[in-house]
C-alpha atoms as a PDB file:
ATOM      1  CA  UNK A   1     -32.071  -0.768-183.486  1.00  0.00           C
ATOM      2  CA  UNK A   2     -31.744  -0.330-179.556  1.00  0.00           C
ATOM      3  CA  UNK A   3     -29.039  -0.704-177.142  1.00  0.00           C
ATOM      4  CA  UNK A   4     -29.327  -4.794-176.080  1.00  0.00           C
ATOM      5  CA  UNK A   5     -27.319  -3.280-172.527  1.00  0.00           C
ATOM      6  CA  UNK A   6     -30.010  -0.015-171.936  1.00  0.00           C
ATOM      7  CA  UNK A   7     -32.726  -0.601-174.593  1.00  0.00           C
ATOM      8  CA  UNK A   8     -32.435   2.820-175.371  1.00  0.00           C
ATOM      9  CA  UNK A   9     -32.277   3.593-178.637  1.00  0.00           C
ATOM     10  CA  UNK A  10     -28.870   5.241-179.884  1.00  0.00           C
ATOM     11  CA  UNK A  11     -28.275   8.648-180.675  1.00  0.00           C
ATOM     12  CA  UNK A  12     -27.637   9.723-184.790  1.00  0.00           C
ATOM     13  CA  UNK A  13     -24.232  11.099-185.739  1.00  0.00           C
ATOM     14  CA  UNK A  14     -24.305  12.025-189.892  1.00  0.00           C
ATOM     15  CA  UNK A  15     -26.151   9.415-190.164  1.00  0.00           C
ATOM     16  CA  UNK A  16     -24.675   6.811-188.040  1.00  0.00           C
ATOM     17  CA  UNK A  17     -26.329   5.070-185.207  1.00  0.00           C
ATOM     18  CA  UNK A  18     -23.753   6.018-182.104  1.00  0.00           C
ATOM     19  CA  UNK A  19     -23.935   3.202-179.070  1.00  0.00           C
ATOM     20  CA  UNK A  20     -21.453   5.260-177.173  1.00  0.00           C
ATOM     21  CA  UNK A  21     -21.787   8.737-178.011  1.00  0.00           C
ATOM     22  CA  UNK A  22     -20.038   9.785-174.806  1.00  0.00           C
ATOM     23  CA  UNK A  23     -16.604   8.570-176.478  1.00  0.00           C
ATOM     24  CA  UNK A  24     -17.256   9.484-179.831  1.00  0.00           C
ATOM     25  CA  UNK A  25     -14.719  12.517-179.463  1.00  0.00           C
ATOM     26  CA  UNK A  26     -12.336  10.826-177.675  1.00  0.00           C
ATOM     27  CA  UNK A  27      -8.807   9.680-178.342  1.00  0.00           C
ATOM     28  CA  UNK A  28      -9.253   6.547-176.441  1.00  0.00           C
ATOM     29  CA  UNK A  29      -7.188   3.784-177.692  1.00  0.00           C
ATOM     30  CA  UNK A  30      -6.310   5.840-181.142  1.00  0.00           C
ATOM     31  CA  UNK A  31      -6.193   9.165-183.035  1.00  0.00           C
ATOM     32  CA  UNK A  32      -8.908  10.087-184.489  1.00  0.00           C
ATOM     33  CA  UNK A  33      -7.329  13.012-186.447  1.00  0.00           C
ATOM     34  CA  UNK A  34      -5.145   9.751-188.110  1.00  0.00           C
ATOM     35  CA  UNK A  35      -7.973   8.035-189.600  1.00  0.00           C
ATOM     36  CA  UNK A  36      -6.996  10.636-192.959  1.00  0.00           C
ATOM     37  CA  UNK A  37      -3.824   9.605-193.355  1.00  0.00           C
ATOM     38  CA  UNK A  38      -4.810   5.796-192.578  1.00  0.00           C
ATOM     39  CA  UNK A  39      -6.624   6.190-195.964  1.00  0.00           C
ATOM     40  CA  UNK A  40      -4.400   7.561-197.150  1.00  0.00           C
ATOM     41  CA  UNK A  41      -1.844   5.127-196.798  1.00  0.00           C
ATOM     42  CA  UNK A  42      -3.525   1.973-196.496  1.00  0.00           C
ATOM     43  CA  UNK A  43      -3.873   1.043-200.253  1.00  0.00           C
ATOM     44  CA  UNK A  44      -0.264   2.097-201.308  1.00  0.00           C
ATOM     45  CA  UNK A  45       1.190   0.278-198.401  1.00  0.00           C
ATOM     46  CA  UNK A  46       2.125  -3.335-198.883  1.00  0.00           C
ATOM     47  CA  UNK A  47       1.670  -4.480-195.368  1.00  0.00           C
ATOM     48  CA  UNK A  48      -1.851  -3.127-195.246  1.00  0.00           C
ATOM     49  CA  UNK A  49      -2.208  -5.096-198.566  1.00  0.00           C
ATOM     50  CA  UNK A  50      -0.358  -8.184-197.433  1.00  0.00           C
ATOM     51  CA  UNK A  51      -2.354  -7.946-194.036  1.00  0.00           C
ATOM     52  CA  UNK A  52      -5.238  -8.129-197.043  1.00  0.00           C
ATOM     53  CA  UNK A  53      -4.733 -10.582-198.599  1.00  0.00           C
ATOM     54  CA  UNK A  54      -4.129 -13.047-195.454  1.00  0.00           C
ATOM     55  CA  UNK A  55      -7.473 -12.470-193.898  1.00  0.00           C
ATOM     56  CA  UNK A  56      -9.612 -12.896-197.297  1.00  0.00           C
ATOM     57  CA  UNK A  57      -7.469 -16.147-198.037  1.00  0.00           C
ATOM     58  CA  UNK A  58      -8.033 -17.451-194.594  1.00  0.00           C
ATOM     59  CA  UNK A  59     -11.676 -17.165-194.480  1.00  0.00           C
ATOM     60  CA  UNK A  60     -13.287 -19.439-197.010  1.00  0.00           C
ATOM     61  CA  UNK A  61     -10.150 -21.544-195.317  1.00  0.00           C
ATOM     62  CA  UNK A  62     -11.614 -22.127-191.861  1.00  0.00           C
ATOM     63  CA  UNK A  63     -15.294 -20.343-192.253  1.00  0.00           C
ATOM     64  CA  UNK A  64     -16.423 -21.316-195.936  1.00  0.00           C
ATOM     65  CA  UNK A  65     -19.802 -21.567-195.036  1.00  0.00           C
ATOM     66  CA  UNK A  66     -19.836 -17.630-193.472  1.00  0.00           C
ATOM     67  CA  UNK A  67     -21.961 -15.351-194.811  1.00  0.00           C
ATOM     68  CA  UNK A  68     -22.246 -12.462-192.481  1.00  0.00           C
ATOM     69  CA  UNK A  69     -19.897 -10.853-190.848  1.00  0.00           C
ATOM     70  CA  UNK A  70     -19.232  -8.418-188.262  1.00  0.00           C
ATOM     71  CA  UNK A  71     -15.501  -6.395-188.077  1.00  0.00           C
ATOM     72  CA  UNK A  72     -15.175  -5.022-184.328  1.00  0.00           C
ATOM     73  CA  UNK A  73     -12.803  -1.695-185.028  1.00  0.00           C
ATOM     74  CA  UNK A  74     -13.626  -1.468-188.889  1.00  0.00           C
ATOM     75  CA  UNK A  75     -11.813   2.040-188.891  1.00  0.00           C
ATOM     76  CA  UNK A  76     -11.790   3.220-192.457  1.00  0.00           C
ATOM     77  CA  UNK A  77     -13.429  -0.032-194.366  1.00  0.00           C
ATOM     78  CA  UNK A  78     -10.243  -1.323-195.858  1.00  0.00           C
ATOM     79  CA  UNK A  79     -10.712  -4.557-194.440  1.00  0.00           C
ATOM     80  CA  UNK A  80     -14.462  -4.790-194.218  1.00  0.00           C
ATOM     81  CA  UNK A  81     -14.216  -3.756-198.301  1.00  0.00           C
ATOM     82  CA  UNK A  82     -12.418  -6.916-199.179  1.00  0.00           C
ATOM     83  CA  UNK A  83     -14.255  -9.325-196.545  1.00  0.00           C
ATOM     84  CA  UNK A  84     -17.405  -8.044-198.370  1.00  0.00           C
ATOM     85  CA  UNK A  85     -16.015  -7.889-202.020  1.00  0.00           C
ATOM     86  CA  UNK A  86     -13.258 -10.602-202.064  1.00  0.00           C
ATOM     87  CA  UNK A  87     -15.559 -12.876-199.885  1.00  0.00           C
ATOM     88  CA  UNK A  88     -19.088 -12.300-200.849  1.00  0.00           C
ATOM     89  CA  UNK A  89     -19.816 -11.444-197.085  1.00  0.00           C
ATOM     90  CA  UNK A  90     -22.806  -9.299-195.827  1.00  0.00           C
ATOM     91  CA  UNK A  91     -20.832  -7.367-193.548  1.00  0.00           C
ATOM     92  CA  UNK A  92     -21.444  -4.856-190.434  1.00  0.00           C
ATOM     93  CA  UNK A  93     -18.623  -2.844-188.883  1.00  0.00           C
ATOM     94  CA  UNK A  94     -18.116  -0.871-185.854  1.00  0.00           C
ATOM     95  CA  UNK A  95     -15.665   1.868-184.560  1.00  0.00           C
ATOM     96  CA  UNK A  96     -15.262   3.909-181.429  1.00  0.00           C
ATOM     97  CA  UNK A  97     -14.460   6.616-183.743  1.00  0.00           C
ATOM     98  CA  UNK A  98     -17.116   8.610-186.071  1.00  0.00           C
ATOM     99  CA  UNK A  99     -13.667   9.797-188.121  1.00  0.00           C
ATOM    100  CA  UNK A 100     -12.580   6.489-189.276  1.00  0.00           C
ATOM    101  CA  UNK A 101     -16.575   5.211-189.955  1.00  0.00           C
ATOM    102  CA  UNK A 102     -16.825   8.467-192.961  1.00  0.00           C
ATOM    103  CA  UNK A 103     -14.153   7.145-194.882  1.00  0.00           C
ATOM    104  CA  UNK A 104     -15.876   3.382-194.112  1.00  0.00           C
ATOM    105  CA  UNK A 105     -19.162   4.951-195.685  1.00  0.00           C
ATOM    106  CA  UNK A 106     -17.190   6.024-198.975  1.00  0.00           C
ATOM    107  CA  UNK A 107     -15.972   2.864-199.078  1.00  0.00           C
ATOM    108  CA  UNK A 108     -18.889   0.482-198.849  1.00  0.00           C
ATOM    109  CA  UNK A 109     -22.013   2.975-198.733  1.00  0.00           C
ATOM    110  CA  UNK A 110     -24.893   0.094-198.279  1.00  0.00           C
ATOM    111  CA  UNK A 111     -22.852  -1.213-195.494  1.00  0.00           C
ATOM    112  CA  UNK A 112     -24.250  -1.073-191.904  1.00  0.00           C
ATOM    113  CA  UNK A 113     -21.591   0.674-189.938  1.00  0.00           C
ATOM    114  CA  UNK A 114     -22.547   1.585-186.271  1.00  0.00           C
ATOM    115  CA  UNK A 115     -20.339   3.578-183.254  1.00  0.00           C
ATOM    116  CA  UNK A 116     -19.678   1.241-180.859  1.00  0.00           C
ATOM    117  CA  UNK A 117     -17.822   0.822-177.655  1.00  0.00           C
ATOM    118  CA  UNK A 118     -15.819  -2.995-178.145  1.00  0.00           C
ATOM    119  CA  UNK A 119     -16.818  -3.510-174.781  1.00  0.00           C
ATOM    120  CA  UNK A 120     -20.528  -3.372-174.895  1.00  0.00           C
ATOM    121  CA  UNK A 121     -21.189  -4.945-178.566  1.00  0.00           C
ATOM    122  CA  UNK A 122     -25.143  -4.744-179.572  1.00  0.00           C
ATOM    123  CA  UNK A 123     -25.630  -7.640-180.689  1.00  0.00           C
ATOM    124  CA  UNK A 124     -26.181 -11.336-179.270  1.00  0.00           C
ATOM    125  CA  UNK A 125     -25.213 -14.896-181.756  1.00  0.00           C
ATOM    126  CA  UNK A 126     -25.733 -12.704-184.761  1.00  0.00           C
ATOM    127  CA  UNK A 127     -23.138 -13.408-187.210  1.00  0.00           C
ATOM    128  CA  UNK A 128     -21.395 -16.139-188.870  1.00  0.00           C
ATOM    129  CA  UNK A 129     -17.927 -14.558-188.538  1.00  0.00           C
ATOM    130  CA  UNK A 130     -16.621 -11.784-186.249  1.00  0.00           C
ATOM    131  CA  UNK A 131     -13.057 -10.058-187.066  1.00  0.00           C
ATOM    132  CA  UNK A 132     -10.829  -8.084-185.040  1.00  0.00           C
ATOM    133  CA  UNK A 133      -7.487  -6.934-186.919  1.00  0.00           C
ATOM    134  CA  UNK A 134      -4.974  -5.048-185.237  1.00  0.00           C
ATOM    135  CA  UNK A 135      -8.193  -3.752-182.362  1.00  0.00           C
ATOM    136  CA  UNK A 136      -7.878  -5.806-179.349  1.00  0.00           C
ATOM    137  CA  UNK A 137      -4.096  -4.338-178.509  1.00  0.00           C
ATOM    138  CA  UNK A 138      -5.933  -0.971-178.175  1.00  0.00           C
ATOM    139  CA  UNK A 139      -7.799  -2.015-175.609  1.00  0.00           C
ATOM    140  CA  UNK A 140      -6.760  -2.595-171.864  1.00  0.00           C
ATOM    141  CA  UNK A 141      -9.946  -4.582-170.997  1.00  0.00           C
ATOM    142  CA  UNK A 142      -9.143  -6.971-174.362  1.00  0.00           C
ATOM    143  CA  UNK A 143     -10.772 -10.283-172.277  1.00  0.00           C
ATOM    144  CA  UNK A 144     -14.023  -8.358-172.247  1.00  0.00           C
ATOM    145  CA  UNK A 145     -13.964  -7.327-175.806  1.00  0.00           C
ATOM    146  CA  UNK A 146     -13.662 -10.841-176.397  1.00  0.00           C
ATOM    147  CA  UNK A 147     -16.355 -12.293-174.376  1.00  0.00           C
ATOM    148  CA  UNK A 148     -18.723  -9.458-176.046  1.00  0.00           C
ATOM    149  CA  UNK A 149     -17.309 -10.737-179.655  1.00  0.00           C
ATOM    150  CA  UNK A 150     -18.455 -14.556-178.421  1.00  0.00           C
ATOM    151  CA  UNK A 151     -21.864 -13.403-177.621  1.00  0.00           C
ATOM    152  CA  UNK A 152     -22.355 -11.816-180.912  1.00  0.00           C
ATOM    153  CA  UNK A 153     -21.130 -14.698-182.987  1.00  0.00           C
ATOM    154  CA  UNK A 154     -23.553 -17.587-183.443  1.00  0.00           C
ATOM    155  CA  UNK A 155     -22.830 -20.762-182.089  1.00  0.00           C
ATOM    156  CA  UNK A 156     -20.371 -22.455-184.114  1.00  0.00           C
ATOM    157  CA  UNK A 157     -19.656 -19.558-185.910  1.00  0.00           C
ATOM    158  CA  UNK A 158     -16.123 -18.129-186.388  1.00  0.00           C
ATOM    159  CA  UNK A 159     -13.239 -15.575-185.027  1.00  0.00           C
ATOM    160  CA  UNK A 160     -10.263 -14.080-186.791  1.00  0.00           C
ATOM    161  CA  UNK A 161      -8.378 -11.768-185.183  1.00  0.00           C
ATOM    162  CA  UNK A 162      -4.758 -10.229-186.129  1.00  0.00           C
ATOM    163  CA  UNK A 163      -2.333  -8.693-182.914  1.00  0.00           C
ATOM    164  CA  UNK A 164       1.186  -7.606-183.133  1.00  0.00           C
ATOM    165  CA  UNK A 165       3.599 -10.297-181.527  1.00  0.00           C
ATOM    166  CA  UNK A 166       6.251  -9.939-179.273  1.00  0.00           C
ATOM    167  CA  UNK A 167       6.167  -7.145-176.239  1.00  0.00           C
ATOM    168  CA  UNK A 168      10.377  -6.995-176.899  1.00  0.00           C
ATOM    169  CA  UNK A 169       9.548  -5.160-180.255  1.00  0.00           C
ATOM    170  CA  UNK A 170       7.607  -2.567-178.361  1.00  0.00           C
ATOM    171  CA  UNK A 171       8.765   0.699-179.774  1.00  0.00           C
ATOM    172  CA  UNK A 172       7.533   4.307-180.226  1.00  0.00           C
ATOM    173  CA  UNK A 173       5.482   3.394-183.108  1.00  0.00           C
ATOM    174  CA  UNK A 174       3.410   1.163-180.233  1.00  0.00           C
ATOM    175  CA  UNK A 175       3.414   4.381-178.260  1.00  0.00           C
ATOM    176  CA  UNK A 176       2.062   6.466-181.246  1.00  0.00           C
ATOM    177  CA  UNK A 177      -0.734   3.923-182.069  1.00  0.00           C
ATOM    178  CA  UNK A 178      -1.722   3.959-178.285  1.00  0.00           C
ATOM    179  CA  UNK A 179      -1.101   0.608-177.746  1.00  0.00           C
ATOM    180  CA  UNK A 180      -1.753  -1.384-174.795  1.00  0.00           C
ATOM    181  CA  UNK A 181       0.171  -4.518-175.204  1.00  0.00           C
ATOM    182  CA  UNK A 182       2.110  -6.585-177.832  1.00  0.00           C
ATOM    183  CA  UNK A 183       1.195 -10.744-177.673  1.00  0.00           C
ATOM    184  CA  UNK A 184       2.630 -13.304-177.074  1.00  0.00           C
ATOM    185  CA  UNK A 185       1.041 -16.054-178.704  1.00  0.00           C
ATOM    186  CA  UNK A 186       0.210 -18.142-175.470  1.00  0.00           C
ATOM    187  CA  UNK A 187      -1.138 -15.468-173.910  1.00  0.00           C
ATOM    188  CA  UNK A 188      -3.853 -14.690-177.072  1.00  0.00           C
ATOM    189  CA  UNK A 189      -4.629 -18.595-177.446  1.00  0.00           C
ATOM    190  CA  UNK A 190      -5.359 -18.663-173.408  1.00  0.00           C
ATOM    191  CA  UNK A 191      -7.365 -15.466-173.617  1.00  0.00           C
ATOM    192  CA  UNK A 192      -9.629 -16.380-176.758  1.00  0.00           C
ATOM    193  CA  UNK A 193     -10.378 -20.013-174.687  1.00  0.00           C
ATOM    194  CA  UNK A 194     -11.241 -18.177-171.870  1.00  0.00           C
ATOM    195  CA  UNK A 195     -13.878 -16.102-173.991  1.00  0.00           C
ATOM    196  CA  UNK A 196     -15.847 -18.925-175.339  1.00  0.00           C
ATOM    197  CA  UNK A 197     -14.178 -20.134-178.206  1.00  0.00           C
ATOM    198  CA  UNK A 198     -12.441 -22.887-179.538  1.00  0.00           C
ATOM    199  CA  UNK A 199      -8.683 -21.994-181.359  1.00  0.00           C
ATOM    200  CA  UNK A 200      -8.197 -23.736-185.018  1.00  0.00           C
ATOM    201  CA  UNK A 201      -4.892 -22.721-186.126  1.00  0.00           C
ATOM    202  CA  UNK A 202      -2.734 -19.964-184.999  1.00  0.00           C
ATOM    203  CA  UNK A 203      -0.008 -18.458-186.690  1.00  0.00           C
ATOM    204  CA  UNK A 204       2.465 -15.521-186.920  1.00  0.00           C
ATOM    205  CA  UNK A 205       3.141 -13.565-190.023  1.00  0.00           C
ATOM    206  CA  UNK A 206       5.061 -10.999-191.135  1.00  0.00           C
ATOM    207  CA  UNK A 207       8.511 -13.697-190.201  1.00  0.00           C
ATOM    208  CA  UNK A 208      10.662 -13.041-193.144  1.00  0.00           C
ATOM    209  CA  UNK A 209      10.659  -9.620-192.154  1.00  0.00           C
ATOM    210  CA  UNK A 210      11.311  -9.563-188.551  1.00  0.00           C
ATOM    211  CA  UNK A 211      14.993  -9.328-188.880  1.00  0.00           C
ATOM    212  CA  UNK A 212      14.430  -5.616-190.382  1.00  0.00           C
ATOM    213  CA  UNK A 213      11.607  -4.915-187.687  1.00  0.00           C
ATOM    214  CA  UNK A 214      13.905  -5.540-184.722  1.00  0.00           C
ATOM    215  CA  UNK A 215      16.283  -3.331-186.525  1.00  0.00           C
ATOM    216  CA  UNK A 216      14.181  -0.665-187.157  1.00  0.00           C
ATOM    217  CA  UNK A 217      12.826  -0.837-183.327  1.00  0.00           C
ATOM    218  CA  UNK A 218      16.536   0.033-182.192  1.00  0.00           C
ATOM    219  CA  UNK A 219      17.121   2.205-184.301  1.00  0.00           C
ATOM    220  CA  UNK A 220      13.536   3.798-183.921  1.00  0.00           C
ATOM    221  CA  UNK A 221      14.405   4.024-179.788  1.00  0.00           C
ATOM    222  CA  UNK A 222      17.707   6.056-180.270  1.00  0.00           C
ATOM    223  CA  UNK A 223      16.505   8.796-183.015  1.00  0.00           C
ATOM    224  CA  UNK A 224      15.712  11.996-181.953  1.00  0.00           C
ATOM    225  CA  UNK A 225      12.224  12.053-183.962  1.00  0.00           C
ATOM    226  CA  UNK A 226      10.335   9.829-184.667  1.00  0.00           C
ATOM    227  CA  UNK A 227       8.272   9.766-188.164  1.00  0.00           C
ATOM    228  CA  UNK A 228       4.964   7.162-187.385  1.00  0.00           C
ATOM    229  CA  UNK A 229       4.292   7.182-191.201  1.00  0.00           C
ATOM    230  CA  UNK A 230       7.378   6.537-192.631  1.00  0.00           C
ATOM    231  CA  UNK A 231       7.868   2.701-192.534  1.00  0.00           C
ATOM    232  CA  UNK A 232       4.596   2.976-194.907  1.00  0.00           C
ATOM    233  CA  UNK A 233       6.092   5.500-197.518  1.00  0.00           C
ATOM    234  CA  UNK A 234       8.787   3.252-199.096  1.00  0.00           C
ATOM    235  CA  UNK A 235       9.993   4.080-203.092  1.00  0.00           C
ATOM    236  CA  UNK A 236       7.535   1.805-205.048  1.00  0.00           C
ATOM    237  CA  UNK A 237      10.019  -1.291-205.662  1.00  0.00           C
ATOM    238  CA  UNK A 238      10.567  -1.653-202.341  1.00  0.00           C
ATOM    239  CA  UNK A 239       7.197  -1.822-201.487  1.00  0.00           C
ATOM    240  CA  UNK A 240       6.141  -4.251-204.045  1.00  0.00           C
ATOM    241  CA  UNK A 241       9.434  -6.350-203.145  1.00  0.00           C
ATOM    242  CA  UNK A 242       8.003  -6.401-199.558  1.00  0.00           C
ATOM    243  CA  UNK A 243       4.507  -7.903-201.263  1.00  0.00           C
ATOM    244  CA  UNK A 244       6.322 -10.434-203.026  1.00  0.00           C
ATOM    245  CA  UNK A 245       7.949 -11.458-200.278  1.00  0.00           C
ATOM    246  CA  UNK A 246       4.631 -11.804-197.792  1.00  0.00           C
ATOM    247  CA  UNK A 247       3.078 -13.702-200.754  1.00  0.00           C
ATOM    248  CA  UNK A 248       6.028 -16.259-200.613  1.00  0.00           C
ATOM    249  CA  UNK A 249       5.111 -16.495-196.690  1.00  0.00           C
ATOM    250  CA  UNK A 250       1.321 -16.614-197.174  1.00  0.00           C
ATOM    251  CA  UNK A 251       1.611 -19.504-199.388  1.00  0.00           C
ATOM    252  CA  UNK A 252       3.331 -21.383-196.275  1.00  0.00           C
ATOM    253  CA  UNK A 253       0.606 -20.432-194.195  1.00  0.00           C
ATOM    254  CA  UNK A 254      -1.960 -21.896-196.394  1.00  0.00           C
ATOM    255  CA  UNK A 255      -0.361 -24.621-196.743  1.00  0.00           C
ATOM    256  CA  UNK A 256      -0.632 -25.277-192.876  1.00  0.00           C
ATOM    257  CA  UNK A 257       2.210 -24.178-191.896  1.00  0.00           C
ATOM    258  CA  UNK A 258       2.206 -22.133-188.156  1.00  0.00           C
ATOM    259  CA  UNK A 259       5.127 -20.035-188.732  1.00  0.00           C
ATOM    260  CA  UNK A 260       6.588 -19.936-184.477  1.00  0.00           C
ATOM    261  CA  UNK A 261       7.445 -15.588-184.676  1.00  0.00           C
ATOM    262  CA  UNK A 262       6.620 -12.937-186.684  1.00  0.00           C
ATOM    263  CA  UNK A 263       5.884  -9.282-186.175  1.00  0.00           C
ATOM    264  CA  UNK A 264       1.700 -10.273-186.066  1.00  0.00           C
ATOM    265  CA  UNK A 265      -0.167 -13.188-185.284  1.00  0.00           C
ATOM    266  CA  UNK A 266      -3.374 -14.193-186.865  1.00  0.00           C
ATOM    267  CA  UNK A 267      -5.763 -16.440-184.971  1.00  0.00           C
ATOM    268  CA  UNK A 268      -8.672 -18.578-186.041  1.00  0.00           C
ATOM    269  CA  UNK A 269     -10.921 -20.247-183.735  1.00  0.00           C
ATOM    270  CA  UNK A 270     -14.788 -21.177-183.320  1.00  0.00           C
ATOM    271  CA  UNK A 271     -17.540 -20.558-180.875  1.00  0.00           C
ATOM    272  CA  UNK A 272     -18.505 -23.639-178.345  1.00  0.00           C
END
């Protein structure tokens, strides 16, 4: 396969073709030394889960006729396992960072998974569905990602993105993650128009819980130390609790329901 910007083609890394080898070692837009403890934590973790389940109910939703897809920021598979198991999808993913696409491998090991840069995506109206979930806030130059993600989705094909809502719950966790912005949800519906494609529904998530997120932000900003992992290590019944309660809110969703604020927003749309 060869670079559709340089026609070069890429470089090998363990096995893995590397479009942008020049940043595989960097710590742009995320840790790579976290991409353990992402594994980690992602399966015991009932956001992660919850975040799961949404995406793999919305699809056959607004794209049942996908069968490729393409996640931009795969990091360790979790989500490109369950677009490909849960939703019969041939899927492709792509991360900046080598780290994250090892754990991708052990995940789905006949899966094409490439190093990529967002902003220069090598591919052009190739897949039936394209999927960015929790990526695009990790990137300043976001509008770009997005216009690369149009050309790479065939026409009429689909988008699904997730972002964390609201810049007022910025908070050191933000920081930690390297964020570069928090959505508001006119400014993601304006931005994904401007990039080629045409919204279908757009909704927060994550709403019965943004009571305790706004609390924890405050109380996050005047600690001493701050712990980025422990809002995912909760005692067991808590944790499923938090499930149950997501599924209650899913179920809305599904329903048709676009829930106004949330700590995340989840955005369909289609290529014009």
């Amino acid at each position: 396969m060869r670079c559709l910007h340089c026609g070069a083609t890429p470089p090998s890394r363990d096995g893995i073709a590397c479009f942008a080898p020049e940043l595989a070692d960097s710590a742009e837009g995320f840790d790579p030394g976290a991409f353990a403890r992402l594994a980690e934590v992602e399966p015991r973790s009932f956001w992660f889960r919850s975040r799961n389940a949404l995406i793999v109910e919305l699809v056959p939703r607004w794209f049942p006729t996908a069968r490729s897809a393409l996640e931009i920021g795969c990091g360790t598979g979790y989500v490109l396992q369950a677009l490909h198991e849960r939703c019969g999808l041939r899927v492709t993913g792509t991360e900046l960072h080598p780290e994250g696409l090892r754990y991708a491998r052990e995940r789905l090991p006949d899966a094409e998974l490439l190093q990529v840069d967002a902003r220069h995506i090598p591919f052009r109206e190739e897949f039936d569905l394209v999927g960015a979930f929790d990526v695009l806030e990790h990137i300043p130059e976001d509008e770009a990602v997005l216009r690369e993600v149009r050309r790479a989705t065939r026409p009429g094909g689909g988008l699904l993105l997730t972002v964390p809502q609201h810049p007022g719950l910025w908070s050191q966790a933000d920081d930690y993650a390297h964020h570069s912005r928090r959505y508001r949800r006119r400014e993601l519906v304006e931005k994904v128009t401007r990039a080629g494609f045409r919204p279908l529904a757009v909704t927060s998530f994550v709403s019965v819980l943004l009571p305790a997120m706004a609390l924890s932000r405050v109380r996050a900003r005047r600690a001493a130390s701050y712990d980025p992992w422990a809002e995912f290590d909760l005692p067991r019944r808590l944790d499923r609790a938090l499930e149950r309660l997501l599924a209650v809110e899913r179920r809305v969703i599904l329903r048709g329901a676009s829930l106004p604020v949330g700590g995340s927003l989840a955005l369909a749309a289609r290529a014009v």
